[in-house]
C-alpha atoms as a PDB file:
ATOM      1  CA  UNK A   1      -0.447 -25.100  13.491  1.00  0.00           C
ATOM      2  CA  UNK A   2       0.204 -21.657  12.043  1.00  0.00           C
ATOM      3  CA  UNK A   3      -2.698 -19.876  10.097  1.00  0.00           C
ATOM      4  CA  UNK A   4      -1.601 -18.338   6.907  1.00  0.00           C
ATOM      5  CA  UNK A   5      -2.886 -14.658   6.035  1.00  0.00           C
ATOM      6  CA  UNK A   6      -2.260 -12.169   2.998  1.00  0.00           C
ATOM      7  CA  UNK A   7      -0.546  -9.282   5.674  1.00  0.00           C
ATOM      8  CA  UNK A   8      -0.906  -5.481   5.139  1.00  0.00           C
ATOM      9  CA  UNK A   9       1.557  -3.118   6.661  1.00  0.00           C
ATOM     10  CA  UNK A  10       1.417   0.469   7.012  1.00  0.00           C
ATOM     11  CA  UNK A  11       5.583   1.713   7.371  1.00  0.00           C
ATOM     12  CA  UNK A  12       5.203   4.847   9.393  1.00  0.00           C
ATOM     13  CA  UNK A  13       4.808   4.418  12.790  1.00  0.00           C
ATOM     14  CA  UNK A  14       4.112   0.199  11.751  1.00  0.00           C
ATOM     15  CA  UNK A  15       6.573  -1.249  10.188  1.00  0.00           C
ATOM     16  CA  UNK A  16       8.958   1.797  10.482  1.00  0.00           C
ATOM     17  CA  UNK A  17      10.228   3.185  13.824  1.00  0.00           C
ATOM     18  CA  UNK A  18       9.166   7.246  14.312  1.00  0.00           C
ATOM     19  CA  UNK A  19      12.330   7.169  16.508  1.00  0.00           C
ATOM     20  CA  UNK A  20      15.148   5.620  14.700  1.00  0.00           C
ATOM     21  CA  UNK A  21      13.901   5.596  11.241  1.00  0.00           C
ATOM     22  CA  UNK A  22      14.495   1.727  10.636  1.00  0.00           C
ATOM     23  CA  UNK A  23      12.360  -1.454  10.939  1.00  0.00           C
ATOM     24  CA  UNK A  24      12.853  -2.972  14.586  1.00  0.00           C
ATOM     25  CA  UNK A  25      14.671  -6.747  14.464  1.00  0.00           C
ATOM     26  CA  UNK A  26      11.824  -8.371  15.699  1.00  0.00           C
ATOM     27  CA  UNK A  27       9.427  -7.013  13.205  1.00  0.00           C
ATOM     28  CA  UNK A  28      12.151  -8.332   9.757  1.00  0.00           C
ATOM     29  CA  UNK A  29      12.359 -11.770  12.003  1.00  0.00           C
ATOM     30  CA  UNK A  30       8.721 -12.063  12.447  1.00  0.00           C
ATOM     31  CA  UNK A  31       7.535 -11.362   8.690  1.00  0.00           C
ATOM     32  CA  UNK A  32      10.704 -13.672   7.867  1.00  0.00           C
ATOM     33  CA  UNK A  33       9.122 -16.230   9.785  1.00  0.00           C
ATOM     34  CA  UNK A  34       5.711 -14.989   8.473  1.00  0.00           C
ATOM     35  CA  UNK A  35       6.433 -15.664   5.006  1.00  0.00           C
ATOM     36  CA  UNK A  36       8.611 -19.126   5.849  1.00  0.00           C
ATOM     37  CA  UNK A  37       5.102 -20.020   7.166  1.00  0.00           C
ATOM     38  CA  UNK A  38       3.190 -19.595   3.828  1.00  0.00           C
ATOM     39  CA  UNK A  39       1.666 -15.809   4.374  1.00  0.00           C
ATOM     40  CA  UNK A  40       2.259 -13.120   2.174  1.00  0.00           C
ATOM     41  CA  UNK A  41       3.639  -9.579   2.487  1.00  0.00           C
ATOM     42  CA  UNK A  42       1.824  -6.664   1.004  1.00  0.00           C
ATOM     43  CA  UNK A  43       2.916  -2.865   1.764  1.00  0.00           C
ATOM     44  CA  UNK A  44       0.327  -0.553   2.432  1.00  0.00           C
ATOM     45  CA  UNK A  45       1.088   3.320   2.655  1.00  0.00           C
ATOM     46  CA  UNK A  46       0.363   6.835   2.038  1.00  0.00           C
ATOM     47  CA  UNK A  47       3.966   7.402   0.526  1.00  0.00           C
ATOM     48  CA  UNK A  48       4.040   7.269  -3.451  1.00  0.00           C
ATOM     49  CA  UNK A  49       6.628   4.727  -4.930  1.00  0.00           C
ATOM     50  CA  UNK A  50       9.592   7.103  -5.433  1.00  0.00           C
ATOM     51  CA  UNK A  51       9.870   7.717  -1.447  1.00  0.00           C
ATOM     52  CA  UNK A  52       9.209   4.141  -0.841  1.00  0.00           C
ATOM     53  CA  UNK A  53      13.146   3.779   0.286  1.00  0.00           C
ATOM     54  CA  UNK A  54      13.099   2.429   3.574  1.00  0.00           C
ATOM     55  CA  UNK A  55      12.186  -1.311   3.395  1.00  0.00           C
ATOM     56  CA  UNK A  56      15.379  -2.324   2.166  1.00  0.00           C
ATOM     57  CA  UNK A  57      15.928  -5.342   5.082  1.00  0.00           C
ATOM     58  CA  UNK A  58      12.166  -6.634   3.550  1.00  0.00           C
ATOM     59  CA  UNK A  59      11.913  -5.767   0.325  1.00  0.00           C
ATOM     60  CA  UNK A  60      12.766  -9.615  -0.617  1.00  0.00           C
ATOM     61  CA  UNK A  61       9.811 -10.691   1.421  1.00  0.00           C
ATOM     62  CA  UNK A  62       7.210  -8.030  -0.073  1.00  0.00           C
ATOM     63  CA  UNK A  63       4.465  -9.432  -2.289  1.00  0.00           C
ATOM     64  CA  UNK A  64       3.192  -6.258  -3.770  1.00  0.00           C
ATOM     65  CA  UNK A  65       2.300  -2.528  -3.059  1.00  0.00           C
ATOM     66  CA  UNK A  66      -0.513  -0.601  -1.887  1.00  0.00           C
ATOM     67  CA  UNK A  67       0.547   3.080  -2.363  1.00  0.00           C
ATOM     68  CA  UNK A  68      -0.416   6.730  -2.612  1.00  0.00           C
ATOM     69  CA  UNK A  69      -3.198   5.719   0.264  1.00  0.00           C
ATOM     70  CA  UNK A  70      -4.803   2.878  -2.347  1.00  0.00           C
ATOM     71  CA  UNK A  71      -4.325   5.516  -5.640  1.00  0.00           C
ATOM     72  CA  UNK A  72      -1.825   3.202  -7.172  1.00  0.00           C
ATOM     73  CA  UNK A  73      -1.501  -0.392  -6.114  1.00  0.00           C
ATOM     74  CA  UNK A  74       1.272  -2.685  -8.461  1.00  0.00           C
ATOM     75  CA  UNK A  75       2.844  -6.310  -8.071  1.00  0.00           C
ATOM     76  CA  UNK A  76       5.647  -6.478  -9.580  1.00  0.00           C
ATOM     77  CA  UNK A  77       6.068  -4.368 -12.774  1.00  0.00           C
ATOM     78  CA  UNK A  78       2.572  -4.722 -12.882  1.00  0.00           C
ATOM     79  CA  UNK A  79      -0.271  -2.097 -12.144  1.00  0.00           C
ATOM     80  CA  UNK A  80      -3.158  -3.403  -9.865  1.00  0.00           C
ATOM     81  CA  UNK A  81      -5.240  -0.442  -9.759  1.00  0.00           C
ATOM     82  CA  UNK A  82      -4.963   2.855 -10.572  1.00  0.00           C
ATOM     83  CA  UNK A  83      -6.860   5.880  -9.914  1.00  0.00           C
ATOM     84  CA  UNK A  84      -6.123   9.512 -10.650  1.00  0.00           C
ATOM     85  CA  UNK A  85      -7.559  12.851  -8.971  1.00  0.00           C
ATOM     86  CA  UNK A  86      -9.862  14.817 -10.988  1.00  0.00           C
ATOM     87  CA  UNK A  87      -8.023  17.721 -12.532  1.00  0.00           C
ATOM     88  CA  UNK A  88     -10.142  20.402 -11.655  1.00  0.00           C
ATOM     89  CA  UNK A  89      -9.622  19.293  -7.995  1.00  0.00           C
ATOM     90  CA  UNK A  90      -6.072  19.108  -8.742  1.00  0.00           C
ATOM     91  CA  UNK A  91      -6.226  22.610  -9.772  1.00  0.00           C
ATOM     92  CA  UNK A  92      -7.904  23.436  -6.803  1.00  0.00           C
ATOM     93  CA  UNK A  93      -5.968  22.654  -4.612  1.00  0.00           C
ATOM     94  CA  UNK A  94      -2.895  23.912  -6.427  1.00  0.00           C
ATOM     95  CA  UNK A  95      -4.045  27.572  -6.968  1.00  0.00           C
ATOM     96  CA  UNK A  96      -5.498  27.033  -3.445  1.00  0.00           C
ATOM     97  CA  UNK A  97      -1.852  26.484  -2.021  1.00  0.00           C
ATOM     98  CA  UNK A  98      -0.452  29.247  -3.893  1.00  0.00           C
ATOM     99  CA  UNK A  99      -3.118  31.987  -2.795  1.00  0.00           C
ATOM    100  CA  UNK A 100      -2.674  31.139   0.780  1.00  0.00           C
ATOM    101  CA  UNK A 101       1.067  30.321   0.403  1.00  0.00           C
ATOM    102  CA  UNK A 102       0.749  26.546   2.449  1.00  0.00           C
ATOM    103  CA  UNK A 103       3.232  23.504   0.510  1.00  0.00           C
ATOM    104  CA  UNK A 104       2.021  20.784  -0.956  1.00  0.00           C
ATOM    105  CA  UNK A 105       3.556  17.649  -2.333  1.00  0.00           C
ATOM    106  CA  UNK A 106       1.977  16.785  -5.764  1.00  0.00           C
ATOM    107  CA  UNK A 107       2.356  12.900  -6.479  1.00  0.00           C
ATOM    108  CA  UNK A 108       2.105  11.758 -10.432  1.00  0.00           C
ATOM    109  CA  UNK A 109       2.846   8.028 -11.463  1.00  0.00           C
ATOM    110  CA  UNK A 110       6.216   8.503 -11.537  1.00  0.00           C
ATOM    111  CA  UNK A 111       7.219  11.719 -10.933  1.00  0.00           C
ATOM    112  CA  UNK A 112       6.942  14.314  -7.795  1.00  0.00           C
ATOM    113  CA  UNK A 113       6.436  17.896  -7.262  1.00  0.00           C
ATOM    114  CA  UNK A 114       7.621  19.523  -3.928  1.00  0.00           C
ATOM    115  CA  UNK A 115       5.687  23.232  -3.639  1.00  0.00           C
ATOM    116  CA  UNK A 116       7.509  24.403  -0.440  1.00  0.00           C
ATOM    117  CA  UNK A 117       7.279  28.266  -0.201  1.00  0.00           C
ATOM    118  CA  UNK A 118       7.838  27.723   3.864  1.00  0.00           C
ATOM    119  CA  UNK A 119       9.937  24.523   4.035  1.00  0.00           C
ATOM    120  CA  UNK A 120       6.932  22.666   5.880  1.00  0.00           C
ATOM    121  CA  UNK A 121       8.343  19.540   3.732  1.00  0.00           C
ATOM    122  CA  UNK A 122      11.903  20.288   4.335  1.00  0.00           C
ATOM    123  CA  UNK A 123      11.328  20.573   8.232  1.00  0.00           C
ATOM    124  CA  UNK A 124       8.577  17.651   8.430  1.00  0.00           C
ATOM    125  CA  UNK A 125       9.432  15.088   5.966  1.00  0.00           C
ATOM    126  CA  UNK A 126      13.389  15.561   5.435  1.00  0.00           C
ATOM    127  CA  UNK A 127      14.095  15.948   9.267  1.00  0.00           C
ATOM    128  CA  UNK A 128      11.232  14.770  10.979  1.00  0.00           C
ATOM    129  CA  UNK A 129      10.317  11.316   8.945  1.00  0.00           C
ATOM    130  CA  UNK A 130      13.598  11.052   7.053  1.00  0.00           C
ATOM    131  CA  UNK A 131      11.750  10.697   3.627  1.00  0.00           C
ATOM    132  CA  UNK A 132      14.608  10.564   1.638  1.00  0.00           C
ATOM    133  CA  UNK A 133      14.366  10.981  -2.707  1.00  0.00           C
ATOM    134  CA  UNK A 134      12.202  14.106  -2.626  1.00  0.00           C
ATOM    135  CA  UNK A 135      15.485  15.703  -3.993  1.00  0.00           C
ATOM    136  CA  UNK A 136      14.682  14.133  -7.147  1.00  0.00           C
ATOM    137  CA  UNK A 137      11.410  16.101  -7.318  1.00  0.00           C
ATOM    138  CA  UNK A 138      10.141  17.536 -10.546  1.00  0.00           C
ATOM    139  CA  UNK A 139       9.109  21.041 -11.768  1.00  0.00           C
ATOM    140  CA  UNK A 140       4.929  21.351 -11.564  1.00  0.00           C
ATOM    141  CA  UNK A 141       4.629  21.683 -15.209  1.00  0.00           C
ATOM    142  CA  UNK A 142       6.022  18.508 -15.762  1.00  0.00           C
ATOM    143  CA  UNK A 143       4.098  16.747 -13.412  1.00  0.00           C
ATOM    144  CA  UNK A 144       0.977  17.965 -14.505  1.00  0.00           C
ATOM    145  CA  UNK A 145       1.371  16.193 -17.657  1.00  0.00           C
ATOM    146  CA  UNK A 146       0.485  12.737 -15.781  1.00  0.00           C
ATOM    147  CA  UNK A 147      -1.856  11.523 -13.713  1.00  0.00           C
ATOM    148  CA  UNK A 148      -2.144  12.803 -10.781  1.00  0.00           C
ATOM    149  CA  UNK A 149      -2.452  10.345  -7.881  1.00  0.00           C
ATOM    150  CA  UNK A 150      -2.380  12.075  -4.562  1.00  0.00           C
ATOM    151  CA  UNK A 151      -1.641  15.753  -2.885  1.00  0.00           C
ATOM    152  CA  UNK A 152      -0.037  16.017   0.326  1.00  0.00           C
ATOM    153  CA  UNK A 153      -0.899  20.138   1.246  1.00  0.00           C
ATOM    154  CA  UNK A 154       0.386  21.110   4.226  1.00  0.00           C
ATOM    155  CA  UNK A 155      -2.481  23.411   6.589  1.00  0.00           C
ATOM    156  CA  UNK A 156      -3.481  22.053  10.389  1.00  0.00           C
ATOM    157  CA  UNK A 157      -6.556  19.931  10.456  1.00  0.00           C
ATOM    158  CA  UNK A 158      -9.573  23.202  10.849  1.00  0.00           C
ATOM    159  CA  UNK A 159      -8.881  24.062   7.609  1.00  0.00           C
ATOM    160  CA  UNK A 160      -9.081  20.917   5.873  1.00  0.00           C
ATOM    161  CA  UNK A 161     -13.138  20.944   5.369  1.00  0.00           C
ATOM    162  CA  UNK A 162     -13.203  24.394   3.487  1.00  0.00           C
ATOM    163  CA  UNK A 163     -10.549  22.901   1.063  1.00  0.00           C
ATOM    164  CA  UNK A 164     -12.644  19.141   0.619  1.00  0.00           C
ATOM    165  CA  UNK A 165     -15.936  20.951   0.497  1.00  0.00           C
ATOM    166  CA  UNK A 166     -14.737  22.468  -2.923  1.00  0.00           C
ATOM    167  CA  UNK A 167     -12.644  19.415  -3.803  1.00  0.00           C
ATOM    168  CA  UNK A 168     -16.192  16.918  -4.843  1.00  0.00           C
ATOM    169  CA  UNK A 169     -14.060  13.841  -6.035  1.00  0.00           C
ATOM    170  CA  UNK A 170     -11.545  13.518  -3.367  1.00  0.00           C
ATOM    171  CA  UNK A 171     -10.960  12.386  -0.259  1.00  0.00           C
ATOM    172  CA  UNK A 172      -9.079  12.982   2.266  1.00  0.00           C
ATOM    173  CA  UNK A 173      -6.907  10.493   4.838  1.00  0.00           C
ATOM    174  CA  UNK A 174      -4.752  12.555   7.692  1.00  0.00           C
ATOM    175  CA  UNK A 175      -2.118  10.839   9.564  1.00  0.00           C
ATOM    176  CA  UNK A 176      -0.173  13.635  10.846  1.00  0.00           C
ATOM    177  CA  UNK A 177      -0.978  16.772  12.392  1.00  0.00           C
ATOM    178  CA  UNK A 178       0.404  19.007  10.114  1.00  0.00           C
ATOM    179  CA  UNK A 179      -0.325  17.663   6.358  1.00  0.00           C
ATOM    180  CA  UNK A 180      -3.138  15.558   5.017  1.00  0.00           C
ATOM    181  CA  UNK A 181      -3.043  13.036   1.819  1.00  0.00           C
ATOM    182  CA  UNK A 182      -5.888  13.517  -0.793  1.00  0.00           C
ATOM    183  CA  UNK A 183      -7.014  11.258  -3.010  1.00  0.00           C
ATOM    184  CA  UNK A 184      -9.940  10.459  -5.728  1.00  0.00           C
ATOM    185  CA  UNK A 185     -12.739   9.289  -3.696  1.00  0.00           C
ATOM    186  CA  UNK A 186     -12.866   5.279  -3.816  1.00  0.00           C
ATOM    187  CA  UNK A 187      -8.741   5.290  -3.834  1.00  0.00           C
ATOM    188  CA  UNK A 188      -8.292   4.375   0.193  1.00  0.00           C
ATOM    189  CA  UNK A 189      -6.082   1.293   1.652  1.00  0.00           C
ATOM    190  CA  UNK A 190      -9.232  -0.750   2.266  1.00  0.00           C
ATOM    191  CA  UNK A 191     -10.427  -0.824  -1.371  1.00  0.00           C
ATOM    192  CA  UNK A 192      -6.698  -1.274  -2.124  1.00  0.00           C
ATOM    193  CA  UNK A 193      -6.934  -4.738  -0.039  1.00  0.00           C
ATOM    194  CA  UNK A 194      -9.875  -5.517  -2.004  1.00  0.00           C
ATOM    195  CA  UNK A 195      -7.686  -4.624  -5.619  1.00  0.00           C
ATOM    196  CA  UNK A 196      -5.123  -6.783  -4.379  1.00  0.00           C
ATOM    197  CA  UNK A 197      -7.488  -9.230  -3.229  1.00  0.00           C
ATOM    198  CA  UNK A 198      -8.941  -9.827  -6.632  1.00  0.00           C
ATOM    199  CA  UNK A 199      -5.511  -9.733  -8.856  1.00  0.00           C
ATOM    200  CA  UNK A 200      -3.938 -12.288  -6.666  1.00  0.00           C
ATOM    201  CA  UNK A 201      -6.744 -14.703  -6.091  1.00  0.00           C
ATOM    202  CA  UNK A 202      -7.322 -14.576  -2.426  1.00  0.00           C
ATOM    203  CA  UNK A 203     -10.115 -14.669   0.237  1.00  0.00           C
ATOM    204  CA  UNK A 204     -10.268 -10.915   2.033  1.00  0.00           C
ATOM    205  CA  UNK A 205     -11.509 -12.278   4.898  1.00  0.00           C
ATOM    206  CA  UNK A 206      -8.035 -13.904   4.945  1.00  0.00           C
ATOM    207  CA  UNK A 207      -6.025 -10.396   5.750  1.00  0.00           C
ATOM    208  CA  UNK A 208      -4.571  -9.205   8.622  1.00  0.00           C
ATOM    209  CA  UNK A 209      -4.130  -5.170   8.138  1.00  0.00           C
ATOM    210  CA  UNK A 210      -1.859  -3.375  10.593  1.00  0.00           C
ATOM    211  CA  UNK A 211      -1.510   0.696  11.169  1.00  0.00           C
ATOM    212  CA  UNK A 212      -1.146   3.695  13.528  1.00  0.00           C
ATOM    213  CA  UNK A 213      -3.119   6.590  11.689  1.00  0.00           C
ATOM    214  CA  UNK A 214      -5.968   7.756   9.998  1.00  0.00           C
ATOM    215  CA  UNK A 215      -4.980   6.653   6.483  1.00  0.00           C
ATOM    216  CA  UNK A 216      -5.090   3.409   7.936  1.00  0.00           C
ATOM    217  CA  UNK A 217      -8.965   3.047   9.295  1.00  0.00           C
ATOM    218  CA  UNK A 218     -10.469   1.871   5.389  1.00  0.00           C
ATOM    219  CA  UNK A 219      -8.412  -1.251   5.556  1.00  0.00           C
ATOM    220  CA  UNK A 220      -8.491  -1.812   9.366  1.00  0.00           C
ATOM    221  CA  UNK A 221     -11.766  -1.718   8.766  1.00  0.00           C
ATOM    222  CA  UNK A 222     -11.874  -4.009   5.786  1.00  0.00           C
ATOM    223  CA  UNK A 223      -9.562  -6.599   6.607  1.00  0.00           C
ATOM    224  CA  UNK A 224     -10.603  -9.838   7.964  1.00  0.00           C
ATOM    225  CA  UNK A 225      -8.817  -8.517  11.049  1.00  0.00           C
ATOM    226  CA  UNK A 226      -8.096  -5.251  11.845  1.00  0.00           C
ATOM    227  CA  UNK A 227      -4.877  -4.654  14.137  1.00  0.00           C
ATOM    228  CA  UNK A 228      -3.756  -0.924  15.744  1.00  0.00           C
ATOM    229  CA  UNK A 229      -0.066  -0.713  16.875  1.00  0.00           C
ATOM    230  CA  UNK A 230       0.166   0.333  20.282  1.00  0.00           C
ATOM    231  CA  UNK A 231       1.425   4.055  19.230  1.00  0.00           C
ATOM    232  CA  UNK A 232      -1.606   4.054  17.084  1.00  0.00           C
ATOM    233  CA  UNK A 233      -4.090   7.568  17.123  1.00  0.00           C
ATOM    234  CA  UNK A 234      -7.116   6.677  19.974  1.00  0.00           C
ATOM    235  CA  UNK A 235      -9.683   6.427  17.330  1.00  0.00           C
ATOM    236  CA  UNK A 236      -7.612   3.749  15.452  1.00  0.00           C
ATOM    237  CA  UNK A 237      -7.440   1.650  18.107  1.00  0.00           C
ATOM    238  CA  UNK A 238     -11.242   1.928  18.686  1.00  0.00           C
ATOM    239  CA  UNK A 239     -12.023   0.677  15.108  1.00  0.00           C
ATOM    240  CA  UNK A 240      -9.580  -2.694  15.365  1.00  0.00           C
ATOM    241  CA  UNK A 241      -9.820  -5.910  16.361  1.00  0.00           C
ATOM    242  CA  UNK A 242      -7.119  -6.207  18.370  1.00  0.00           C
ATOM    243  CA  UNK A 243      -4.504  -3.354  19.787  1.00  0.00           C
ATOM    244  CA  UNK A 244      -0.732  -4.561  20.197  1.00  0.00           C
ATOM    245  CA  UNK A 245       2.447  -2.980  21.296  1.00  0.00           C
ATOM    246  CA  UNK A 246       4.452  -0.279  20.073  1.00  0.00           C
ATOM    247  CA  UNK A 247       6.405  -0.578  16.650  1.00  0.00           C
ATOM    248  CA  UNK A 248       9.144  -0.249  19.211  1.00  0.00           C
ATOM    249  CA  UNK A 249       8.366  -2.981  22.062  1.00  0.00           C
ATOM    250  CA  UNK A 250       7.890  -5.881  19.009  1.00  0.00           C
ATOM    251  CA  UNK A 251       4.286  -4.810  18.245  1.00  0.00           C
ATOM    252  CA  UNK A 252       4.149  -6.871  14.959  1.00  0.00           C
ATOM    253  CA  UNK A 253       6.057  -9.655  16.100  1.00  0.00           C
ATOM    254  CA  UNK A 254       3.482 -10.308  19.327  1.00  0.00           C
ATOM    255  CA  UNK A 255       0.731  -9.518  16.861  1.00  0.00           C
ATOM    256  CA  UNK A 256       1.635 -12.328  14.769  1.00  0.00           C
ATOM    257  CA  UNK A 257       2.647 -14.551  17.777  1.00  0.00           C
ATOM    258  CA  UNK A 258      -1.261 -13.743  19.451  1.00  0.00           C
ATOM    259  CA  UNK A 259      -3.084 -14.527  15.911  1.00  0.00           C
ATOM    260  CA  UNK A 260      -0.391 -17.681  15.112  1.00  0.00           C
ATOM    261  CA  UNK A 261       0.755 -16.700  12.495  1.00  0.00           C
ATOM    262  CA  UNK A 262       4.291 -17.626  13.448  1.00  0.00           C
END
């Protein structure tokens, strides 16, 4: 008999392929089946909604949204949760990346603001990740007048505790060598389960949470069970319950199969 779970994907390096920039076949059959079988789909990812475009072969089967590492988290046309940074950390960091001339990616509700004085986000997200939509980025000023749900500044990992230690509110969740995400302390992907978990009436201990990086340890951690994909960072897989294959050898689809959920 299948067991039914609320799911929670990562896309980078989980649901999404590093190599060809698509979802494997196995993974859209196996949360096809998945959902056929009475689970439900939930997304959960650093990336803010507007560069949220590569899920088109699931989008049907997607529940609802964790996004902006747990910062905004929506069913729906419906907010979940929402939590801005500080601004005076938000300043921080701004007049931080401008002094020492590093980018950063500056993530509102709805709009975006690319600061790319040496095309770190050109190089790493356009050609590297294919993020696609950050042409449709906004001038700062405008941006500023929202809330401000995440910063993406782009400086190698040594320098990241100078910036946090002056940064009181936020916290920070690296999943790539070259840029971290920051967000207001208590917005993470595990307390974004927990969000979900309460606006759409199920048990937590009923989730199955699946990633590769460092964003993803809160709701590894939280989730009833915690799975690393095979490509996953070391400590990841030291954190979950169980450690499958590759997002490009079916790692979802023999996760799924091992905890029968298909």
């Amino acid at each position: 008999m299948n067991q039914r779970y609320a799911l929670f994907f990562d896309i980078d390096g989980t649901l999404v392929s590093f190599k060809t920039h698509e979802i494997p076949p196995s993974t859209i059959l196996a949360l096809t089946q998945a959902k056929a079988n009475g689970s439900r789909v939930y997304i959960a990812t650093g990336r803010p909604p507007i560069i949220i475009t590569n899920l088109g072969a699931i989008e049907h089967l997607i529940d609802g949204y964790i996004t902006t590492n747990g910062a905004l988290c929506y069913v729906g046309e419906g907010f979940v949760s929402c939590q801005p940074i500080d601004t005076q950390d938000v300043m921080t960091c701004i007049e931080d990346s401008k002094a020492k001339g590093y980018s950063v990616i500056v993530v509102g509700r709805k709009k975006v603001a690319v600061l790319d004085p040496k095309g770190d986000v050109d190089r790493i997200f356009r050609q590297m990740l294919a993020v696609k939509n950050l042409d449709k980025a906004s001038p700062l000023e405008e941006v500023l007048q929202e809330d401000i749900l995440q910063l993406t500044p782009f400086f190698p990992p040594e320098y990241e505790p100078e910036l946090m230690a002056r940064m009181p509110k936020c916290v920070s969740g690296r999943w790539h060598p070259e840029f971290t995400d920051i967000t207001a302390n208590g917005a993470d992907k595990g307390k974004g389960i927990l969000a979900m978990a309460r606006h759409e009436g199920f048990d937590p201990s009923r989730t199955i949470a699946f990633g590769d990086g460092g964003n993803d340890t809160s709701m590894i951690l939280q989730a009833g069970i915690g799975v690393a994909m095979g490509n996953a960072i070391d400590e990841l897989k030291q954190q979950a319950d169980y450690v499958t294959t590759s997002v490009d050898d079916d790692g979802i689809l023999n996760a799924l199969r091992h905890f029968q959920v298909i």
